[in-house]
PDB file of N, CA and C in Angstrom:
ATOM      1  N   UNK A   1      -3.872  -9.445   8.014  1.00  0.00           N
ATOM      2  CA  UNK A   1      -2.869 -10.458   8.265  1.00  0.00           C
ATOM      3  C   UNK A   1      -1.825  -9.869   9.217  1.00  0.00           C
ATOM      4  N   UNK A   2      -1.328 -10.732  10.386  1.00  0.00           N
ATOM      5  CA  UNK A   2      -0.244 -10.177  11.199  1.00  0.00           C
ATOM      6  C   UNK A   2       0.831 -11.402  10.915  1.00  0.00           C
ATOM      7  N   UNK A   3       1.787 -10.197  10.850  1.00  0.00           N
ATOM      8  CA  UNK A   3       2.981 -11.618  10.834  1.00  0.00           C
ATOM      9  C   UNK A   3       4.066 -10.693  11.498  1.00  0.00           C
ATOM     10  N   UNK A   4       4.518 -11.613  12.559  1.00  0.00           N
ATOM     11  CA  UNK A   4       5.768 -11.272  13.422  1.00  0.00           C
ATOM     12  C   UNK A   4       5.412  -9.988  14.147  1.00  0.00           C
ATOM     13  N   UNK A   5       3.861  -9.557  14.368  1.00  0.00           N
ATOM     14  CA  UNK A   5       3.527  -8.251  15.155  1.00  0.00           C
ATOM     15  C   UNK A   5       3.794  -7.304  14.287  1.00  0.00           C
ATOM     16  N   UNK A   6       3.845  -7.197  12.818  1.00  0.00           N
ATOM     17  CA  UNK A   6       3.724  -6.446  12.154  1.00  0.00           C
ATOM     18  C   UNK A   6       2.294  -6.548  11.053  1.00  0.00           C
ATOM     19  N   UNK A   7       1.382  -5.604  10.804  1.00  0.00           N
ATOM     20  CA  UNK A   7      -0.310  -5.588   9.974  1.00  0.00           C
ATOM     21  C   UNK A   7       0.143  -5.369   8.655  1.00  0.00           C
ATOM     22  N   UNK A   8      -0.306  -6.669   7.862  1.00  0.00           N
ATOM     23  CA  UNK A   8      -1.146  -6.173   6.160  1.00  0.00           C
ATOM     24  C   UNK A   8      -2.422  -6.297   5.881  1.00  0.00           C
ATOM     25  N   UNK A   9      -2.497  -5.467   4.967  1.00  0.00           N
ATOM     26  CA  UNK A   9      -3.687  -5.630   4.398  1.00  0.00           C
ATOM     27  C   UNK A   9      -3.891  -5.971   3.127  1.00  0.00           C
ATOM     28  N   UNK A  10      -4.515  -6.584   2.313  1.00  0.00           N
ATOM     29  CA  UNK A  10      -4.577  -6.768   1.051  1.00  0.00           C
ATOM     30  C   UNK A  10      -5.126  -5.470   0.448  1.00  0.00           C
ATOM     31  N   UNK A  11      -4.861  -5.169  -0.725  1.00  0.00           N
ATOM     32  CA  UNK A  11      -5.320  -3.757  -0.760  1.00  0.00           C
ATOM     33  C   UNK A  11      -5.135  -3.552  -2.037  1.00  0.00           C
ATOM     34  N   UNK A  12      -5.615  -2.896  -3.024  1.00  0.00           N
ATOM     35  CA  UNK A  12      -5.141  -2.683  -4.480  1.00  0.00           C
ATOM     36  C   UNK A  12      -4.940  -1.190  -4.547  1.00  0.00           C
ATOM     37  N   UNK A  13      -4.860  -0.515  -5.999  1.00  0.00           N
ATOM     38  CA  UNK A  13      -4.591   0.843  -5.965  1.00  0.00           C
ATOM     39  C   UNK A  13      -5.971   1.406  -6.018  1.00  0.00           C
ATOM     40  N   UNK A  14      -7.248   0.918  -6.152  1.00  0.00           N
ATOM     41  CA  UNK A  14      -8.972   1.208  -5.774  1.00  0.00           C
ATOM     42  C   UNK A  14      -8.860   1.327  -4.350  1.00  0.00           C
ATOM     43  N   UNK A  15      -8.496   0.321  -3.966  1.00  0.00           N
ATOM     44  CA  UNK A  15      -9.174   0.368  -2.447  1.00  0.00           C
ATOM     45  C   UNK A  15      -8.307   1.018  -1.163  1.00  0.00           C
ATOM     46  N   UNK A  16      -6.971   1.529  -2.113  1.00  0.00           N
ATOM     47  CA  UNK A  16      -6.375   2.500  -1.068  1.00  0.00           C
ATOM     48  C   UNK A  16      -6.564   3.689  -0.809  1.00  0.00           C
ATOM     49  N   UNK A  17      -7.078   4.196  -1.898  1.00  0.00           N
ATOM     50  CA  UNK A  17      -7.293   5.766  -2.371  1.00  0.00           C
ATOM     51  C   UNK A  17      -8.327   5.987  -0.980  1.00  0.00           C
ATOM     52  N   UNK A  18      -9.284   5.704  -0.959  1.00  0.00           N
ATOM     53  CA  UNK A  18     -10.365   6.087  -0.053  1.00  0.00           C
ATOM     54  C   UNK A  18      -9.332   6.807   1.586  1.00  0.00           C
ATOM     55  N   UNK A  19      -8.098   6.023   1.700  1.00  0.00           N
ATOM     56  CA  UNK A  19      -7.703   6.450   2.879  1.00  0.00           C
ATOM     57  C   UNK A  19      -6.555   7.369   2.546  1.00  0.00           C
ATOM     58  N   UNK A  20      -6.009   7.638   1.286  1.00  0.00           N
ATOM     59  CA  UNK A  20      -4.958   8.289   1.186  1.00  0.00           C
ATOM     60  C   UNK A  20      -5.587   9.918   0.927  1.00  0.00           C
ATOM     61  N   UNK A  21      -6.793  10.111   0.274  1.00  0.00           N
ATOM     62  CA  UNK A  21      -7.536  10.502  -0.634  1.00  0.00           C
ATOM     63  C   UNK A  21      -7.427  12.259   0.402  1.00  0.00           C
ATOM     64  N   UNK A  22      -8.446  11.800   1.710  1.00  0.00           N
ATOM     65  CA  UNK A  22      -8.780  13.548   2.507  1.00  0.00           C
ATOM     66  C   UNK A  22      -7.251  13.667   3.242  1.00  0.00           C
ATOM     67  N   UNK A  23      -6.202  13.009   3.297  1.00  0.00           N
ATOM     68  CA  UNK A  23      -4.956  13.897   4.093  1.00  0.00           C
ATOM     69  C   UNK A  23      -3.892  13.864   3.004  1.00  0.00           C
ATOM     70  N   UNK A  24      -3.698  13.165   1.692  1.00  0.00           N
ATOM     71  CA  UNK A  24      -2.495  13.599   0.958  1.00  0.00           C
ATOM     72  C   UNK A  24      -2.873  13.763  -0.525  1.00  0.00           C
ATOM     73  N   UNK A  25      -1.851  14.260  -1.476  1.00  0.00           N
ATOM     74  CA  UNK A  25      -2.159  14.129  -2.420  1.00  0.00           C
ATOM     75  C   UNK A  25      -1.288  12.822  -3.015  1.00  0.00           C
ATOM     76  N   UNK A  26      -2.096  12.284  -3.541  1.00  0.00           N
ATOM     77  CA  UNK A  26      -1.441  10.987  -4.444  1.00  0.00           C
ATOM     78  C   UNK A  26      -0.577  11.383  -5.226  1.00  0.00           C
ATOM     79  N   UNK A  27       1.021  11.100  -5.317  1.00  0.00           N
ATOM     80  CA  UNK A  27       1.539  11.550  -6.396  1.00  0.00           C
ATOM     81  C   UNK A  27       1.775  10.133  -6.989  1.00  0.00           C
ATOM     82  N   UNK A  28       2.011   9.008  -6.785  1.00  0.00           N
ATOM     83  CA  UNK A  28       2.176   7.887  -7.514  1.00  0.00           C
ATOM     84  C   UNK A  28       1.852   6.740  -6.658  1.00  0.00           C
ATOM     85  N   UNK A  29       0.938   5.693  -7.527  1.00  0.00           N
ATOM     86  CA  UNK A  29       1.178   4.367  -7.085  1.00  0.00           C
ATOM     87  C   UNK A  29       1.174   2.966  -7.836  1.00  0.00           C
ATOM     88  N   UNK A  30       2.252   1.821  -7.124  1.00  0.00           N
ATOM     89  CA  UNK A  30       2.425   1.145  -7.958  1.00  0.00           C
ATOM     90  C   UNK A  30       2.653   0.031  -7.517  1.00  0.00           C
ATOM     91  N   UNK A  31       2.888  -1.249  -8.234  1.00  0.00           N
ATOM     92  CA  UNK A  31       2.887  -2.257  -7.717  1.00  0.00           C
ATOM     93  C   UNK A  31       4.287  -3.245  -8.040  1.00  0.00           C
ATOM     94  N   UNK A  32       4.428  -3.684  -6.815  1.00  0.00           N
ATOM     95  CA  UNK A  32       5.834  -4.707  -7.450  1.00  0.00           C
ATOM     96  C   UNK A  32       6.267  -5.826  -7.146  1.00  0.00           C
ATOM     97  N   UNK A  33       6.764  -6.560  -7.414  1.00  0.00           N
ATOM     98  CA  UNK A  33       6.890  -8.167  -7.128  1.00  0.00           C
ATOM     99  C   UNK A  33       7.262  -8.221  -5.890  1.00  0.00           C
ATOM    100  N   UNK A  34       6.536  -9.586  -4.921  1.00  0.00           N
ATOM    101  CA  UNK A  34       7.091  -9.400  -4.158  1.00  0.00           C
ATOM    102  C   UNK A  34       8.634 -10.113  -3.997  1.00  0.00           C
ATOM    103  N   UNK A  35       8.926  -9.742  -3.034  1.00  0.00           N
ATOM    104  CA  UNK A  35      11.040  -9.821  -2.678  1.00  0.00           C
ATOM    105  C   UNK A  35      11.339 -10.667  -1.770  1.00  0.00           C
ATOM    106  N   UNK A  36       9.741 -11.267  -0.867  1.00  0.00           N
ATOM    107  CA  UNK A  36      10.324 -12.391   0.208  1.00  0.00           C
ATOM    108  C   UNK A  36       9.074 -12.695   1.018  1.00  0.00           C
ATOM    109  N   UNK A  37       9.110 -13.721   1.299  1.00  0.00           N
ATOM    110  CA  UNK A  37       7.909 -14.244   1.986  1.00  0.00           C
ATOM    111  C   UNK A  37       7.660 -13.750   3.277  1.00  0.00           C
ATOM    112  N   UNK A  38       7.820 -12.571   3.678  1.00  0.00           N
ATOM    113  CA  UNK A  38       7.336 -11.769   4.931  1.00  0.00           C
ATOM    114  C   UNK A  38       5.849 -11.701   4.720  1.00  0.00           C
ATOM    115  N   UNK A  39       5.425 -11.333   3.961  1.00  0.00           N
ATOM    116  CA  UNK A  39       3.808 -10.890   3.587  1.00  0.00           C
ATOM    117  C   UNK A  39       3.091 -11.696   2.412  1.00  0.00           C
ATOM    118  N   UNK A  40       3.443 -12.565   2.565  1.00  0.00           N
ATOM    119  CA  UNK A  40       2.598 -13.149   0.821  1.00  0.00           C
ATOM    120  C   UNK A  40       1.586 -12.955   0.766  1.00  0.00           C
ATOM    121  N   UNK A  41       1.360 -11.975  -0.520  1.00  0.00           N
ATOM    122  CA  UNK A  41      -0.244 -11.725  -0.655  1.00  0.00           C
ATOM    123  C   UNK A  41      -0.866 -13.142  -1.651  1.00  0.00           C
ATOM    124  N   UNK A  42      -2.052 -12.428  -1.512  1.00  0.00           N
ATOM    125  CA  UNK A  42      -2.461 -13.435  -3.007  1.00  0.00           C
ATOM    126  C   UNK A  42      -2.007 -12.986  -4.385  1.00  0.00           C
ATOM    127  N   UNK A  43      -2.147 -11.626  -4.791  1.00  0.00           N
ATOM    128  CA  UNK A  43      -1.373 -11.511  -5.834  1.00  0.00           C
ATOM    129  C   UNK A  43       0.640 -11.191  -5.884  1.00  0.00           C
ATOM    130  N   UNK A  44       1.141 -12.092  -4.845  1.00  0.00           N
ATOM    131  CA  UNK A  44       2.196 -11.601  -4.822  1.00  0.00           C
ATOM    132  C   UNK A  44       3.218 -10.755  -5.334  1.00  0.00           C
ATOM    133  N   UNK A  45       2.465  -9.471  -4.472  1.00  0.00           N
ATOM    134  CA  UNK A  45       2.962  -8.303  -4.941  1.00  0.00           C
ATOM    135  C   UNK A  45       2.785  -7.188  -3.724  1.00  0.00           C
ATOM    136  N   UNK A  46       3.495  -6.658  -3.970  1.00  0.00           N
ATOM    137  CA  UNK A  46       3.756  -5.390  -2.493  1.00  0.00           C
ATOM    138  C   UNK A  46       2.800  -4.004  -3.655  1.00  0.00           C
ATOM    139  N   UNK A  47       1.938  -3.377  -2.710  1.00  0.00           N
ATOM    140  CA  UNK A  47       1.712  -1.993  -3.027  1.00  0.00           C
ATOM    141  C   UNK A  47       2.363  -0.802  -2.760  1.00  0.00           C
ATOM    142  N   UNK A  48       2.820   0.302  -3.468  1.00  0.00           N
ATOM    143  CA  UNK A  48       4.055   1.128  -3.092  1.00  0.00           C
ATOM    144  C   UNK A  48       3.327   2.281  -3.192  1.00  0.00           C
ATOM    145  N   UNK A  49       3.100   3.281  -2.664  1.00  0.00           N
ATOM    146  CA  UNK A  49       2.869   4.548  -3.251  1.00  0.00           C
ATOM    147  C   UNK A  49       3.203   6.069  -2.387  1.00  0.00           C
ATOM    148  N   UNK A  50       3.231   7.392  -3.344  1.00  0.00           N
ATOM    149  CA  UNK A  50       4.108   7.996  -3.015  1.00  0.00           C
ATOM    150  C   UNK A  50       3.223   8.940  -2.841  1.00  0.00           C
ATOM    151  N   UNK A  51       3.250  10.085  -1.450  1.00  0.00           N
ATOM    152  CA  UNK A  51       2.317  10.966  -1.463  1.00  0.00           C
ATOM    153  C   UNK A  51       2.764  11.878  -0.573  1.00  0.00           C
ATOM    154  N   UNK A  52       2.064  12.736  -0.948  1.00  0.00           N
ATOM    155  CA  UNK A  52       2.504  14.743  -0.488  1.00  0.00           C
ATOM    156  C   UNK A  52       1.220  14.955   0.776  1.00  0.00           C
ATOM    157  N   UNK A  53       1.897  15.229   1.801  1.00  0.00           N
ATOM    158  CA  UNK A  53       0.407  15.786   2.799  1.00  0.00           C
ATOM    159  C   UNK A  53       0.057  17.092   2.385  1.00  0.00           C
ATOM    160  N   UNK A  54      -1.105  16.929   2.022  1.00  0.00           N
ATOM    161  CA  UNK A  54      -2.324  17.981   1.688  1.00  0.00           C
ATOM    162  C   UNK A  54      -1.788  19.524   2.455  1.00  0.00           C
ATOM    163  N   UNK A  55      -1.639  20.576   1.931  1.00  0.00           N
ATOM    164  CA  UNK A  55      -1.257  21.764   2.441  1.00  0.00           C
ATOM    165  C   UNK A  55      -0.482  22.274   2.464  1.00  0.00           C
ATOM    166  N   UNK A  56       0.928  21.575   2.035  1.00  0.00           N
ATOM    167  CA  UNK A  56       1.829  21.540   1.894  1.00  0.00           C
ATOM    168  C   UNK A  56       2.750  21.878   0.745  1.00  0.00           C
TER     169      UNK A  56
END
């Protein structure tokens, strides 16, 4: 989805891992209501998560 020249993706905490997975370590992720109709997902909700680059 593009809105205003900015990309989402729908995405859950399964289907992010695959890209967070070989450059960081996952330290948390979570989900939260969303706050404004910039991005309405279908489950209206923003994905948040917090991560350490690998090596570091």
């Amino acid at each position: 989805m593009n809105t205003d020249g900015r990309d989402f993706y729908n995405m859950n905490e399964m289907t992010i891992l695959p890209y967070l997975n070989d450059l960081f370590d996952v330290i948390e992720i979570w989900q939260t209501a969303a706050r404004s109709c910039v991005a309405p997902s279908p489950s209206n909700a923003w994905l948040n998560f917090v991560v350490k680059k690998k090596g570091l």
